[in-house]
N, C-alpha and C. Protein backbone atom coordinates (compact mmCIF):
# COMPACT_ATOMS: atom_id res chain seq x y z
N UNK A 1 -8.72 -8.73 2.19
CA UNK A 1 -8.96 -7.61 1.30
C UNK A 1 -10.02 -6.74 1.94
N UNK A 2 -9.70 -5.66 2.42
CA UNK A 2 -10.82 -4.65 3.10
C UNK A 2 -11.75 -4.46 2.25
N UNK A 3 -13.47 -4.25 2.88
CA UNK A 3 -14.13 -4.36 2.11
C UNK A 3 -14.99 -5.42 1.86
N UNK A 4 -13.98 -6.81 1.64
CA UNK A 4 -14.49 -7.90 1.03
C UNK A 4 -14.58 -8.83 2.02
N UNK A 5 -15.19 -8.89 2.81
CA UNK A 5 -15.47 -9.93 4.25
C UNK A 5 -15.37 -11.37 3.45
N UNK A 6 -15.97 -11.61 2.42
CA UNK A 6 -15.57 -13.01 1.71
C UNK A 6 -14.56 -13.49 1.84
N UNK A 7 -13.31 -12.56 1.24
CA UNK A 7 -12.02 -12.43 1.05
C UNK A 7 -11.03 -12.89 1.84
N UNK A 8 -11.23 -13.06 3.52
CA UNK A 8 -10.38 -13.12 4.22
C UNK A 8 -9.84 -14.40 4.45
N UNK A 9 -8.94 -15.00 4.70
CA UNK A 9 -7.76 -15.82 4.26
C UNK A 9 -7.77 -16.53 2.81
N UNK A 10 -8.10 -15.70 1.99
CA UNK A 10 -8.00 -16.22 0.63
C UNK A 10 -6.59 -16.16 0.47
N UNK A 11 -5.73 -16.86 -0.58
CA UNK A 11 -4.21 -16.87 -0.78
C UNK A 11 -4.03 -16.06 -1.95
N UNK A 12 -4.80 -14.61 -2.01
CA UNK A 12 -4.73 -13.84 -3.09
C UNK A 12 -3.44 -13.92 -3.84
N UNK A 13 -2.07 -14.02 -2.92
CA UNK A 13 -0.63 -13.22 -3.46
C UNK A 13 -0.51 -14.76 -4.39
N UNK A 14 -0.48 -15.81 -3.84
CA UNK A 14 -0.33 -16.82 -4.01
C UNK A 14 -0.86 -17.24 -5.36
N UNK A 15 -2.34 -16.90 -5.11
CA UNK A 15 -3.56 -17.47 -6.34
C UNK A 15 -2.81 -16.49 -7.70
N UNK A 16 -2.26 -15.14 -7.42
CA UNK A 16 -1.93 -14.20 -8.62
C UNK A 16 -0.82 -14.86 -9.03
N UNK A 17 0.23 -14.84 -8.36
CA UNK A 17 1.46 -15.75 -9.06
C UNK A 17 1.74 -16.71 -9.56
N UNK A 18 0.07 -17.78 -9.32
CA UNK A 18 0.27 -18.97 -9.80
C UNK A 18 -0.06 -18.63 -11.32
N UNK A 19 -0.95 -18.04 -11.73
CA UNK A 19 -1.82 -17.40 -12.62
C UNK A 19 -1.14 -17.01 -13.17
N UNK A 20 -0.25 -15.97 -13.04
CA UNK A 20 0.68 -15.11 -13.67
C UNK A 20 2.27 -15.70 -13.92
N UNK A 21 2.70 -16.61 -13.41
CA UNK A 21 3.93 -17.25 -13.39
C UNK A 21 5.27 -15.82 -12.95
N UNK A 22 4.36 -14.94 -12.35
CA UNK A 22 5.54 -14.32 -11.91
C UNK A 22 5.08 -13.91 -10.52
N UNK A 23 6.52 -13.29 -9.60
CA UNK A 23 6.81 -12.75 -8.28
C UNK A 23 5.59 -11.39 -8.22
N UNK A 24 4.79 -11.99 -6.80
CA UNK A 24 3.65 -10.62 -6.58
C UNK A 24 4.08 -10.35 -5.37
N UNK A 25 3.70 -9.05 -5.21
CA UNK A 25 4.20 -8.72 -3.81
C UNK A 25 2.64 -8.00 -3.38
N UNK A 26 1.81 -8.00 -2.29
CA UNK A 26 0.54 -7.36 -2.05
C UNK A 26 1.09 -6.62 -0.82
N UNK A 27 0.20 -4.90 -1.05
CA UNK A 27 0.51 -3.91 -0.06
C UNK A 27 -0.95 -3.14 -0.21
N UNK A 28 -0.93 -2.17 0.82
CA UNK A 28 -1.55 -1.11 1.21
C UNK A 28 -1.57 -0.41 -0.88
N UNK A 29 -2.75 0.08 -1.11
CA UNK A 29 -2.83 1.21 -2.21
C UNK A 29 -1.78 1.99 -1.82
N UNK A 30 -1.62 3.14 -0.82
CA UNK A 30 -1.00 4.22 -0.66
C UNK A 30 0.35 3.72 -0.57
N UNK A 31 1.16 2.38 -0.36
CA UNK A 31 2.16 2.27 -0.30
C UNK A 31 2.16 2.24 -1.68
N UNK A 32 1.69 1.33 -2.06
CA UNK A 32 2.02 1.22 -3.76
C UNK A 32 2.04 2.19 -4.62
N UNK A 33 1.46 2.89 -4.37
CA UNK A 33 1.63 4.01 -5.04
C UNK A 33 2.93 4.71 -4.91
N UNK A 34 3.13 4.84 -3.43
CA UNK A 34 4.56 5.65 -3.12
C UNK A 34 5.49 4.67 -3.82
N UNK A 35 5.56 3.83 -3.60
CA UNK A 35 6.87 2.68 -4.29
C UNK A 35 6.69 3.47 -5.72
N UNK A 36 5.59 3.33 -6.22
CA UNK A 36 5.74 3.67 -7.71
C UNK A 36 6.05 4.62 -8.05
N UNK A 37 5.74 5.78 -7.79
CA UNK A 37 6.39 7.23 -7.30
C UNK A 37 7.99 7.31 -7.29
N UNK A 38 8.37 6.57 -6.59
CA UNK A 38 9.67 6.10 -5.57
C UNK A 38 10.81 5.47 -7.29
N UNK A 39 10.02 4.87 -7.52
CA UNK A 39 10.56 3.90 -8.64
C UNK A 39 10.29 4.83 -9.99
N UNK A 40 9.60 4.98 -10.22
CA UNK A 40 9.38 5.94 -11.95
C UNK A 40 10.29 6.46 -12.87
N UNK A 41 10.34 6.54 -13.47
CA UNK A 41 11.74 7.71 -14.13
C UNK A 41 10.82 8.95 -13.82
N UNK A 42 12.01 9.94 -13.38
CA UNK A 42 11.54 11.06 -12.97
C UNK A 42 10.62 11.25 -11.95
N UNK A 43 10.52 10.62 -11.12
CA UNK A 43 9.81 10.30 -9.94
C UNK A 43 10.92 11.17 -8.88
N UNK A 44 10.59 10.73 -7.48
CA UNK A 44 11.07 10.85 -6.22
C UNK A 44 12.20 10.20 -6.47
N UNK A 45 12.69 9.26 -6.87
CA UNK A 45 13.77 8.14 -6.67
C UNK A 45 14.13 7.91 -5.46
N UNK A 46 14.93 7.79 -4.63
CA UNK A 46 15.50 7.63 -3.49
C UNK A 46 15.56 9.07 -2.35
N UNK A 47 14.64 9.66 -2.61
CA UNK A 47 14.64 10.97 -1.87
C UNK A 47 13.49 10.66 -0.64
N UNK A 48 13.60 11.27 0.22
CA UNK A 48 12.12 10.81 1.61
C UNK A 48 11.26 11.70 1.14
N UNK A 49 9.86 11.14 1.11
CA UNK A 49 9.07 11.74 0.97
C UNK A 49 7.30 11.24 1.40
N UNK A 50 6.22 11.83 1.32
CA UNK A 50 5.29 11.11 1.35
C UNK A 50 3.82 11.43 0.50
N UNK A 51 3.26 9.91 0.54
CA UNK A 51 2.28 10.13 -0.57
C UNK A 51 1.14 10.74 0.15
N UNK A 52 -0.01 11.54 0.05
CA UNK A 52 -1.04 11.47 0.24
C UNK A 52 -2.10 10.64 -0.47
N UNK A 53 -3.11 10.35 0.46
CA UNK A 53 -4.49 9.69 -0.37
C UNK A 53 -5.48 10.16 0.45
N UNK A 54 -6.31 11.10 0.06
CA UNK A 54 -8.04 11.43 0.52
C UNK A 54 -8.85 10.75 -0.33
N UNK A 55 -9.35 9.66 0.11
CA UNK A 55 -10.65 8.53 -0.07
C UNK A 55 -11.75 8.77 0.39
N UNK A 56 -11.55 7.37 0.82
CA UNK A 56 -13.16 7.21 1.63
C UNK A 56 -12.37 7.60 3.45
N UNK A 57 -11.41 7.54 3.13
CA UNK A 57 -10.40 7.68 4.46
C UNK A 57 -9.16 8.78 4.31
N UNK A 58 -8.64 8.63 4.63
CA UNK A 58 -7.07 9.58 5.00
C UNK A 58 -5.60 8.74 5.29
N UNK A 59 -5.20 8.62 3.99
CA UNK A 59 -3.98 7.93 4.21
C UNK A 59 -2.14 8.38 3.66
N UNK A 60 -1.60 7.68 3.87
CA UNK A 60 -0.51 7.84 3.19
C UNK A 60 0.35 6.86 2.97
N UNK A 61 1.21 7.16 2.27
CA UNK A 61 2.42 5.94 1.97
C UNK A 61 3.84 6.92 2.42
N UNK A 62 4.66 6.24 2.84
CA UNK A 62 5.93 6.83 3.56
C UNK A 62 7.25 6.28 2.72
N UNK A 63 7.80 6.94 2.35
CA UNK A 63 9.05 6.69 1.20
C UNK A 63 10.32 7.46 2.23
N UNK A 64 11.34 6.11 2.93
CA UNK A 64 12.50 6.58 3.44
C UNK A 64 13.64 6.15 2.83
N UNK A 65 14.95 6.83 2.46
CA UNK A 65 15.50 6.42 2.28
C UNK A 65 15.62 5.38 0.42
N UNK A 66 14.68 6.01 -0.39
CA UNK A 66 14.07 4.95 -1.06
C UNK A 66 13.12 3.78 -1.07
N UNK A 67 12.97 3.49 0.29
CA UNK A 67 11.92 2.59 0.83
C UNK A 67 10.81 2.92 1.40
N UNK A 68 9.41 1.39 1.24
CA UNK A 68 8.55 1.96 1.76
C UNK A 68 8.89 2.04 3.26
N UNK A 69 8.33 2.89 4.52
CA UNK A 69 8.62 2.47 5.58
C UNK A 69 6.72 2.10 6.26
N UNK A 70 7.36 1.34 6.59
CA UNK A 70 5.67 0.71 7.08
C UNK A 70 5.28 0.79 8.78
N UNK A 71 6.74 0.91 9.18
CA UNK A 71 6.35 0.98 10.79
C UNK A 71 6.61 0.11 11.57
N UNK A 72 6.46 -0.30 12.75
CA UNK A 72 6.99 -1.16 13.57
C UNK A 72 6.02 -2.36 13.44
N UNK A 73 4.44 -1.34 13.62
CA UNK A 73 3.32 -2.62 13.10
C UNK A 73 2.76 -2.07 11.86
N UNK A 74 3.23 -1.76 11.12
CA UNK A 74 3.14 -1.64 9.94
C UNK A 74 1.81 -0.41 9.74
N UNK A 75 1.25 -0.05 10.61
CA UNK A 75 0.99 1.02 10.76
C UNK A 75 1.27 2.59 10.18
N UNK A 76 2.49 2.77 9.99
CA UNK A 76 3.33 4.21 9.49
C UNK A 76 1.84 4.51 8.50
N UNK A 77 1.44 5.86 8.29
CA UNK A 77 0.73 6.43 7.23
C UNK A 77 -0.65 6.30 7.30
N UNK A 78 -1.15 5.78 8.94
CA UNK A 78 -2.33 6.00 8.76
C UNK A 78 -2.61 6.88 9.57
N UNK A 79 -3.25 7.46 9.31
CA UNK A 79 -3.86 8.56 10.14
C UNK A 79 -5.25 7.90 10.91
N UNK A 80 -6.00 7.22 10.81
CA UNK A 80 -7.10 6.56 11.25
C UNK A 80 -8.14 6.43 10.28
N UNK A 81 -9.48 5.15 10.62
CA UNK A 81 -10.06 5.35 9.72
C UNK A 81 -11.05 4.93 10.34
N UNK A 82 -12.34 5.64 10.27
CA UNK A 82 -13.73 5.29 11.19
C UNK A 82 -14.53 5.01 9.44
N UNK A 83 -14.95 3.74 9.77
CA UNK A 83 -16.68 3.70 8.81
C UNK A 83 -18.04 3.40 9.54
N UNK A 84 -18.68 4.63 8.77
CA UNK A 84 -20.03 5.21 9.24
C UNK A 84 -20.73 4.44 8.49
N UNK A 85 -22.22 3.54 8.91
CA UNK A 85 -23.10 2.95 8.08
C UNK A 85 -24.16 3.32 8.85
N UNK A 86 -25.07 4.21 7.40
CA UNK A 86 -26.02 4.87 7.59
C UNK A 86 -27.16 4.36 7.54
């Protein structure tokens, strides 16, 4: 979980589904968002398109075809991201 240096190999997807007794799927914010977008009534539906996100960074989510597309390394939609500690 970026951010959370604690976090890293925690079995987040795992720990939620046990919890929840249902199917989790964990992604990027900006993808999720586009999926949701993608999915909505009255949304995008199955049309290509892409999300923006101006954060603390510069991102996006990529909607092809109805799908997210994530990239070869899953990469697709980032534009880069430098953190400055002042």
């Amino acid at each position: 979980v970026t951010g959370f240096p604690q976090w890293d190999g925690y079995p987040l997807r795992e720990a939620l589904a046990e919890r929840t007794g249902l199917p989790v799927a964990l992604d990027k914010d900006t993808n999720a968002a586009a999926l949701a977008l993608a999915l909505a009534p009255g949304g995008a539906g199955g049309g290509d398109f892409a999300y923006l996100h101006l954060g603390t960074g510069l991102g996006a989510g990529l909607v092809l075809g109805g799908r997210v597309h994530r990239g070869a390394r899953t990469g697709a939609g980032e534009f880069g991201h430098q953190t400055l500690q002042l």
